[in-house]
PDB file of N, CA and C in Angstrom:
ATOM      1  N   UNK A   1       0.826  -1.187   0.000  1.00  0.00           N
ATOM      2  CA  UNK A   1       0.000   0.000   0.000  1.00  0.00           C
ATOM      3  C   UNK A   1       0.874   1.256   0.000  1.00  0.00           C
ATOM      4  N   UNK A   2       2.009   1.041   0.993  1.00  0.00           N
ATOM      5  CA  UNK A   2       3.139   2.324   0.935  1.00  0.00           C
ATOM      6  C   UNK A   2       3.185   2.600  -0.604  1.00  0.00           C
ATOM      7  N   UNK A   3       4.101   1.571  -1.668  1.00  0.00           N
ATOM      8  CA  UNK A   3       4.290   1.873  -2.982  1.00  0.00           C
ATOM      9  C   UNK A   3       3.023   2.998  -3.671  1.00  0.00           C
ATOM     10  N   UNK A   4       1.883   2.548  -3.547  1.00  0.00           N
ATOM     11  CA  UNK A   4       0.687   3.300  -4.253  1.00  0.00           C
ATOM     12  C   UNK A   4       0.787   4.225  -3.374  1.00  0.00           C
ATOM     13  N   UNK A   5       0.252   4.974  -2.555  1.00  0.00           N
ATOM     14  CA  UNK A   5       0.782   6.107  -1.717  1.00  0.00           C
ATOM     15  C   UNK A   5       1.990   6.772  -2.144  1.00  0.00           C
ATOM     16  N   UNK A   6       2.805   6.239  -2.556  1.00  0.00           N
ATOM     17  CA  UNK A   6       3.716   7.513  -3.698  1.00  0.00           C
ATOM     18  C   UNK A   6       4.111   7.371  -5.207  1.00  0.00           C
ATOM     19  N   UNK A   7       2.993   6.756  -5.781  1.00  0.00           N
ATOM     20  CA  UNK A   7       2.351   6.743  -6.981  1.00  0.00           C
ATOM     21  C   UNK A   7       1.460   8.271  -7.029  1.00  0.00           C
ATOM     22  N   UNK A   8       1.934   8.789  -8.456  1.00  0.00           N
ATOM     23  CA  UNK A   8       1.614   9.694  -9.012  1.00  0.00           C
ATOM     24  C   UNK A   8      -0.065   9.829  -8.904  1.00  0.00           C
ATOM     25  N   UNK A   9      -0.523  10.444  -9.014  1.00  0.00           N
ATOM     26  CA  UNK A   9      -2.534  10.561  -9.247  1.00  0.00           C
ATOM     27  C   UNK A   9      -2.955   9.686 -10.547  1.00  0.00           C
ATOM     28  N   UNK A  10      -2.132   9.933 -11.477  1.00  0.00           N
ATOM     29  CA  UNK A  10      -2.141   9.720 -13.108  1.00  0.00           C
ATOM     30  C   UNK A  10      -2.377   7.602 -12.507  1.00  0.00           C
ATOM     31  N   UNK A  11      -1.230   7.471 -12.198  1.00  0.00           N
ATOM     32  CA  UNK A  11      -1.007   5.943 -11.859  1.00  0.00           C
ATOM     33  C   UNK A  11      -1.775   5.354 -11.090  1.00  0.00           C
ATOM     34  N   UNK A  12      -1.835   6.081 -10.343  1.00  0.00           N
ATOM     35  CA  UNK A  12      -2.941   5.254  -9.016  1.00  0.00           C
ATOM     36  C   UNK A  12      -4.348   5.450  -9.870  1.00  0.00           C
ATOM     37  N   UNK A  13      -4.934   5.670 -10.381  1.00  0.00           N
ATOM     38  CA  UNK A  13      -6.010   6.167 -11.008  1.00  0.00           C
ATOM     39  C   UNK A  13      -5.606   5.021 -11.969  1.00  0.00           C
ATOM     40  N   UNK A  14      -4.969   5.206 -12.831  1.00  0.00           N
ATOM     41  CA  UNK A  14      -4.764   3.946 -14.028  1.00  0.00           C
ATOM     42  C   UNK A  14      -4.773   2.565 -12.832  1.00  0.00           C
ATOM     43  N   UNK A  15      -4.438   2.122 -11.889  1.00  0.00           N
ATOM     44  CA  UNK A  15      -4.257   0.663 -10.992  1.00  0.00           C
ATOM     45  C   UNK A  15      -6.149   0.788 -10.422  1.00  0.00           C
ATOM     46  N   UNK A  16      -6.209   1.590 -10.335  1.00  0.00           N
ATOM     47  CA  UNK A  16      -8.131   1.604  -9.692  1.00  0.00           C
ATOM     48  C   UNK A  16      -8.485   1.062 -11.174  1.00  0.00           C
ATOM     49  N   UNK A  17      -8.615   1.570 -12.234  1.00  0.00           N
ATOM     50  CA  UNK A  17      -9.072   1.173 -13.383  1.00  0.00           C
ATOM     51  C   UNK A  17      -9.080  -0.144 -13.579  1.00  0.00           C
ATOM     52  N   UNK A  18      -7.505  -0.677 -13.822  1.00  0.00           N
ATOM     53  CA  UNK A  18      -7.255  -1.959 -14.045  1.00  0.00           C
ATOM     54  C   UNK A  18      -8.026  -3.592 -12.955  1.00  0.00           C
ATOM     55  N   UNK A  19      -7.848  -2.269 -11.298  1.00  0.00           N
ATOM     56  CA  UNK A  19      -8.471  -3.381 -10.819  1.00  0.00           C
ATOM     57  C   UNK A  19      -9.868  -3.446 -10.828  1.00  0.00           C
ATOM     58  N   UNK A  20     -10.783  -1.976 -11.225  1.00  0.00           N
ATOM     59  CA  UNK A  20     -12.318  -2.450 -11.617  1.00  0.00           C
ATOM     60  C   UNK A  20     -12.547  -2.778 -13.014  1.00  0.00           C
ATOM     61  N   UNK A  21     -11.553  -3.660 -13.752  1.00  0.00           N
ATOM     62  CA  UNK A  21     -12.398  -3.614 -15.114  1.00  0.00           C
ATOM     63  C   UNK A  21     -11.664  -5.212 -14.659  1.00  0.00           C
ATOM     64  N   UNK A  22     -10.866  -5.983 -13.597  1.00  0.00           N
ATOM     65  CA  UNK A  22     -10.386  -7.349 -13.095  1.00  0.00           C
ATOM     66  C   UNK A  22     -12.000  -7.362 -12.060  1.00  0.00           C
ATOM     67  N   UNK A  23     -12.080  -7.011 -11.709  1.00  0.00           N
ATOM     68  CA  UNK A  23     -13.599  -6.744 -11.062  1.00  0.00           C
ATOM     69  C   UNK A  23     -15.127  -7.137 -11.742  1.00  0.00           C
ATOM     70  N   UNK A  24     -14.888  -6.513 -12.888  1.00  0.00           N
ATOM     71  CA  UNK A  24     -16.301  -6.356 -13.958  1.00  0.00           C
ATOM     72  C   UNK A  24     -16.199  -7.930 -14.331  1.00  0.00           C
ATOM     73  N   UNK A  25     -14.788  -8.492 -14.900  1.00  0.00           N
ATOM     74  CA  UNK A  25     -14.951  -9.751 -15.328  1.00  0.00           C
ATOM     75  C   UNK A  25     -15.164 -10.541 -14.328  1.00  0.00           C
ATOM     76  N   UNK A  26     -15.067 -10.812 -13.258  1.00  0.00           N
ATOM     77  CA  UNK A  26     -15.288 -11.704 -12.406  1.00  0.00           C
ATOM     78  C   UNK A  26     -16.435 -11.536 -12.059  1.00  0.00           C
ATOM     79  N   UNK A  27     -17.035 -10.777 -12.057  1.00  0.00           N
ATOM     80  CA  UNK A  27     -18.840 -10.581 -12.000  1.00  0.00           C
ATOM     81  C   UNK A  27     -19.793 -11.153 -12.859  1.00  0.00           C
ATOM     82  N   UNK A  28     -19.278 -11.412 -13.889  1.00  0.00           N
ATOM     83  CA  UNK A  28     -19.604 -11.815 -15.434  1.00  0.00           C
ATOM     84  C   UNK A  28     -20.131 -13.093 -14.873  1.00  0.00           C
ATOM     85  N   UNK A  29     -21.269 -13.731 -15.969  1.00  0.00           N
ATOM     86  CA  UNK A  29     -21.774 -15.007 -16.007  1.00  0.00           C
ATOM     87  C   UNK A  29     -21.030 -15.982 -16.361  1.00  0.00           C
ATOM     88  N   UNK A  30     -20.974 -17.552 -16.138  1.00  0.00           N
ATOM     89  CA  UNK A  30     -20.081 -18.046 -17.116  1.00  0.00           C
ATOM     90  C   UNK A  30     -20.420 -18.049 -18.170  1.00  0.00           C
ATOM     91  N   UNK A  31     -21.566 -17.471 -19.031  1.00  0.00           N
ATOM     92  CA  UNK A  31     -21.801 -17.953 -20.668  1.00  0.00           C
ATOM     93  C   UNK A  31     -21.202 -16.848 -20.826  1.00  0.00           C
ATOM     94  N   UNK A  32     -20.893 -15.141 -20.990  1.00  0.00           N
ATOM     95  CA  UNK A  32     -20.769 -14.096 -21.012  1.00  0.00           C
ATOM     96  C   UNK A  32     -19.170 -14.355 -20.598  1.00  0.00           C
ATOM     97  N   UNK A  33     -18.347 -14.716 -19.145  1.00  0.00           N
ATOM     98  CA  UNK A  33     -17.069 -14.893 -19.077  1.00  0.00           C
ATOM     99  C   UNK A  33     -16.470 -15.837 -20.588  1.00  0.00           C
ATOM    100  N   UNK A  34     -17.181 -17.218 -20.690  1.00  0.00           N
ATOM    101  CA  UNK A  34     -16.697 -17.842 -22.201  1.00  0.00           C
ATOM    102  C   UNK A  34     -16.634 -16.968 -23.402  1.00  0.00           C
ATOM    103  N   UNK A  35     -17.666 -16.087 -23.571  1.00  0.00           N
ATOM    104  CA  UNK A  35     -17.687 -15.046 -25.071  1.00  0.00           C
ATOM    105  C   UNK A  35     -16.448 -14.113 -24.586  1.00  0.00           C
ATOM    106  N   UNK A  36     -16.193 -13.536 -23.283  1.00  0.00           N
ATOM    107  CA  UNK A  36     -15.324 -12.601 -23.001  1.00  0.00           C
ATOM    108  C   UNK A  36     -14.025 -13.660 -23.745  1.00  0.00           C
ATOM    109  N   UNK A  37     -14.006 -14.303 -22.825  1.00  0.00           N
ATOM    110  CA  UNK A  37     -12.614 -15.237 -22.891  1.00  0.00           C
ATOM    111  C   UNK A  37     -12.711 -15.497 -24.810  1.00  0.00           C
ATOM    112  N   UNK A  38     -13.037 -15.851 -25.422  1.00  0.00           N
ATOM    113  CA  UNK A  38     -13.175 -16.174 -26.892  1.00  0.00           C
ATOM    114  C   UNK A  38     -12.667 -15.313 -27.528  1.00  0.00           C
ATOM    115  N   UNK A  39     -13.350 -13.493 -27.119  1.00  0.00           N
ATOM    116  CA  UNK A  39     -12.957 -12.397 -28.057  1.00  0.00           C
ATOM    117  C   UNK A  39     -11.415 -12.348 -27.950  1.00  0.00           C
ATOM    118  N   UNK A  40     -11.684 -12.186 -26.368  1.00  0.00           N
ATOM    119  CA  UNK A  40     -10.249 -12.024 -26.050  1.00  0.00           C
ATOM    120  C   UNK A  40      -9.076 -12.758 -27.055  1.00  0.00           C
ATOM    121  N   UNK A  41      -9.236 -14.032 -26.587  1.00  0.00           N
ATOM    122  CA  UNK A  41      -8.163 -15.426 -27.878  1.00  0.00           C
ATOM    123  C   UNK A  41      -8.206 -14.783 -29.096  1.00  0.00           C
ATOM    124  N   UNK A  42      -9.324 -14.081 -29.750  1.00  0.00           N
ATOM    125  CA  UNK A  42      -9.718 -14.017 -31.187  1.00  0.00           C
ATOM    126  C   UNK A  42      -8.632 -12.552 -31.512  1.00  0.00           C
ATOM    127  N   UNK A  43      -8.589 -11.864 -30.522  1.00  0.00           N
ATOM    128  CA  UNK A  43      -8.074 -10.818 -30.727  1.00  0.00           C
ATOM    129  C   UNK A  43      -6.562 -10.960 -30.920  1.00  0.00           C
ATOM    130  N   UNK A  44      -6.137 -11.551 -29.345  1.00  0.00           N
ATOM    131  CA  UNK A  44      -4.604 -11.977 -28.969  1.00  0.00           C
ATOM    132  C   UNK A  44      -3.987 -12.731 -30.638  1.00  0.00           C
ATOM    133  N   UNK A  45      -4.704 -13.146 -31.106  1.00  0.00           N
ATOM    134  CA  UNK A  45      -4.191 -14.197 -31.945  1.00  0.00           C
ATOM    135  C   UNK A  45      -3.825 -13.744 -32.955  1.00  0.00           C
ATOM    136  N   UNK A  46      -4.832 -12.364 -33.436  1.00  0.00           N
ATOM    137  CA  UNK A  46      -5.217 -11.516 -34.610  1.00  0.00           C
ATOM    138  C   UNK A  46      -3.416 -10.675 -34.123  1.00  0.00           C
ATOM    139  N   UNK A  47      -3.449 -10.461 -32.920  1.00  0.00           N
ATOM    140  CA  UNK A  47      -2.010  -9.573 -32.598  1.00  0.00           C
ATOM    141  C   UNK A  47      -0.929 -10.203 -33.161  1.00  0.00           C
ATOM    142  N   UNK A  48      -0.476 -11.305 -32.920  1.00  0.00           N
ATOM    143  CA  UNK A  48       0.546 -12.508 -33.015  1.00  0.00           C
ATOM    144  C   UNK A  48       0.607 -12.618 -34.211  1.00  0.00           C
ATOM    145  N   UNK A  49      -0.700 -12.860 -35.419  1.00  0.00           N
ATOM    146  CA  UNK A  49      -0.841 -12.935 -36.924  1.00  0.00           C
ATOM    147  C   UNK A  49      -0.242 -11.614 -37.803  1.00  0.00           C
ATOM    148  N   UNK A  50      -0.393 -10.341 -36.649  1.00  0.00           N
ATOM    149  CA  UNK A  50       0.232  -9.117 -37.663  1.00  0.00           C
ATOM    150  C   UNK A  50       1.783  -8.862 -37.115  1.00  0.00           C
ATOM    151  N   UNK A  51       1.762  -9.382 -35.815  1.00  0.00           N
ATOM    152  CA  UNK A  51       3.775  -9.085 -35.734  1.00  0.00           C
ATOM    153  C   UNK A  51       4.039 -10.142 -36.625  1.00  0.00           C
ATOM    154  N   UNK A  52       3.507 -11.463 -36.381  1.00  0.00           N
ATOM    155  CA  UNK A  52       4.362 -12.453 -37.784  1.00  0.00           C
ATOM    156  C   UNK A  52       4.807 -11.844 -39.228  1.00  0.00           C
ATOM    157  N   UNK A  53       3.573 -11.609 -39.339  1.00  0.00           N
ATOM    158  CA  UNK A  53       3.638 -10.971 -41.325  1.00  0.00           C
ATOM    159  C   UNK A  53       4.846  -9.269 -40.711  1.00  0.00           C
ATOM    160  N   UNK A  54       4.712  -9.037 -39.642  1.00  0.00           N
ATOM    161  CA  UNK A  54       5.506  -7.881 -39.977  1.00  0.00           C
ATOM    162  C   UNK A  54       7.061  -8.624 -39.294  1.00  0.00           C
ATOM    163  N   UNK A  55       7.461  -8.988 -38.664  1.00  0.00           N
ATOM    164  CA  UNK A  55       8.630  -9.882 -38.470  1.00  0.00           C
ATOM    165  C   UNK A  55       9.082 -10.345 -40.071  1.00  0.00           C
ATOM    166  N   UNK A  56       8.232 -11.070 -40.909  1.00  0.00           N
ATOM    167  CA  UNK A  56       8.276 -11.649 -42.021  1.00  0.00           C
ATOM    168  C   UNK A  56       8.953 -10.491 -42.709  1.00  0.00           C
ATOM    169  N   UNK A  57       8.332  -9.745 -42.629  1.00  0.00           N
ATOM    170  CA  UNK A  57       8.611  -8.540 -44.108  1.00  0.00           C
ATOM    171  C   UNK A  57       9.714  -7.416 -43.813  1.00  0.00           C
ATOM    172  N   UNK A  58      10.031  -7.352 -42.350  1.00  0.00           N
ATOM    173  CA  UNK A  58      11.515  -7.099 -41.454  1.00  0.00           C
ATOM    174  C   UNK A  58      12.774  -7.857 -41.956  1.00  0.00           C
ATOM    175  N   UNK A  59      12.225  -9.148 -42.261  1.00  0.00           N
ATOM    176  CA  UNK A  59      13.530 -10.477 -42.164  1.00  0.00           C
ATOM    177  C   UNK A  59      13.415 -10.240 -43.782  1.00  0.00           C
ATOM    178  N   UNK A  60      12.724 -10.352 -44.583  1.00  0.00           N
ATOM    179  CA  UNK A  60      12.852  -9.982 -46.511  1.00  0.00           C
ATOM    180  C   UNK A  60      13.984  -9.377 -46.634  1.00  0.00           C
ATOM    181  N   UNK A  61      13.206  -7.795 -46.222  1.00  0.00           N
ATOM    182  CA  UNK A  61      13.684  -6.531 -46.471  1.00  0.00           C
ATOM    183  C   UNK A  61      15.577  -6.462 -45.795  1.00  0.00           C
ATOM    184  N   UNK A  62      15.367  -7.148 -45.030  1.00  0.00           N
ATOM    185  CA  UNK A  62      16.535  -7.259 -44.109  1.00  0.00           C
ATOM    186  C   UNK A  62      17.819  -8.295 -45.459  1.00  0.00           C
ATOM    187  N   UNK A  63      17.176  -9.137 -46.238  1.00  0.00           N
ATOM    188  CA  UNK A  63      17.893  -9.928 -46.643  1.00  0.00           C
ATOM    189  C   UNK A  63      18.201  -9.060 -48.439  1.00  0.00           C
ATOM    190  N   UNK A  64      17.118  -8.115 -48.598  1.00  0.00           N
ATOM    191  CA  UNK A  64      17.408  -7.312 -50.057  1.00  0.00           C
ATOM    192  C   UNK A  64      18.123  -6.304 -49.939  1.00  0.00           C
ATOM    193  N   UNK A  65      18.651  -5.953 -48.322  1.00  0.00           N
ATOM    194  CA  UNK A  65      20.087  -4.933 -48.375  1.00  0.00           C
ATOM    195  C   UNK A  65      20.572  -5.267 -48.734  1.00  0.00           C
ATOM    196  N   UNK A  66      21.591  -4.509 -49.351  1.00  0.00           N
ATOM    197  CA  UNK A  66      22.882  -5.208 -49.736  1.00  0.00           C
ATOM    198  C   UNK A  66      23.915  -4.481 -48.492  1.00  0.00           C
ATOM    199  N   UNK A  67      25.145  -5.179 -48.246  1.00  0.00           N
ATOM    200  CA  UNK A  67      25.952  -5.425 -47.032  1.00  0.00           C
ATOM    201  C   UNK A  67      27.230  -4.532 -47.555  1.00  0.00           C
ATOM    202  N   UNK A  68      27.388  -3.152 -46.912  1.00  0.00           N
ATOM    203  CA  UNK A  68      28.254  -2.405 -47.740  1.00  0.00           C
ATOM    204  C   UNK A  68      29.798  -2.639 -47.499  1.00  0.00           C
TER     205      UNK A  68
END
């Protein structure tokens, strides 16, 4: 509790947030927690699918320098 007590307003305010929206989901139904949990995967995955293709096109581009 000391640590948050000399946390900025900005921060402590962002950690209240985080812990009422860890709050909201645990309130949730389980049919409603499963759709949460689903988007969630659907999203995470969608993240992982665009660093790949951009990792991919990093490592190309990386190989059509030429090495002076």
């Amino acid at each position: 509790m000391e640590k948050l007590q000399r946390l900025p307003f900005k921060a402590r305010k962002a950690v209240f947030e985080k812990l009422e929206q860890i709050v909201d989901i645990a309130a949730m139904s389980k049919e409603d927690r499963m759709k949460y949990d689903e988007s969630i995967k659907v999203y995470r995955d969608q993240l992982a699918m665009m660093e790949y293709e951009r990792q991919k096109v990093k490592r190309r581009n990386a190989l059509k320098t030429p090495v002076a």
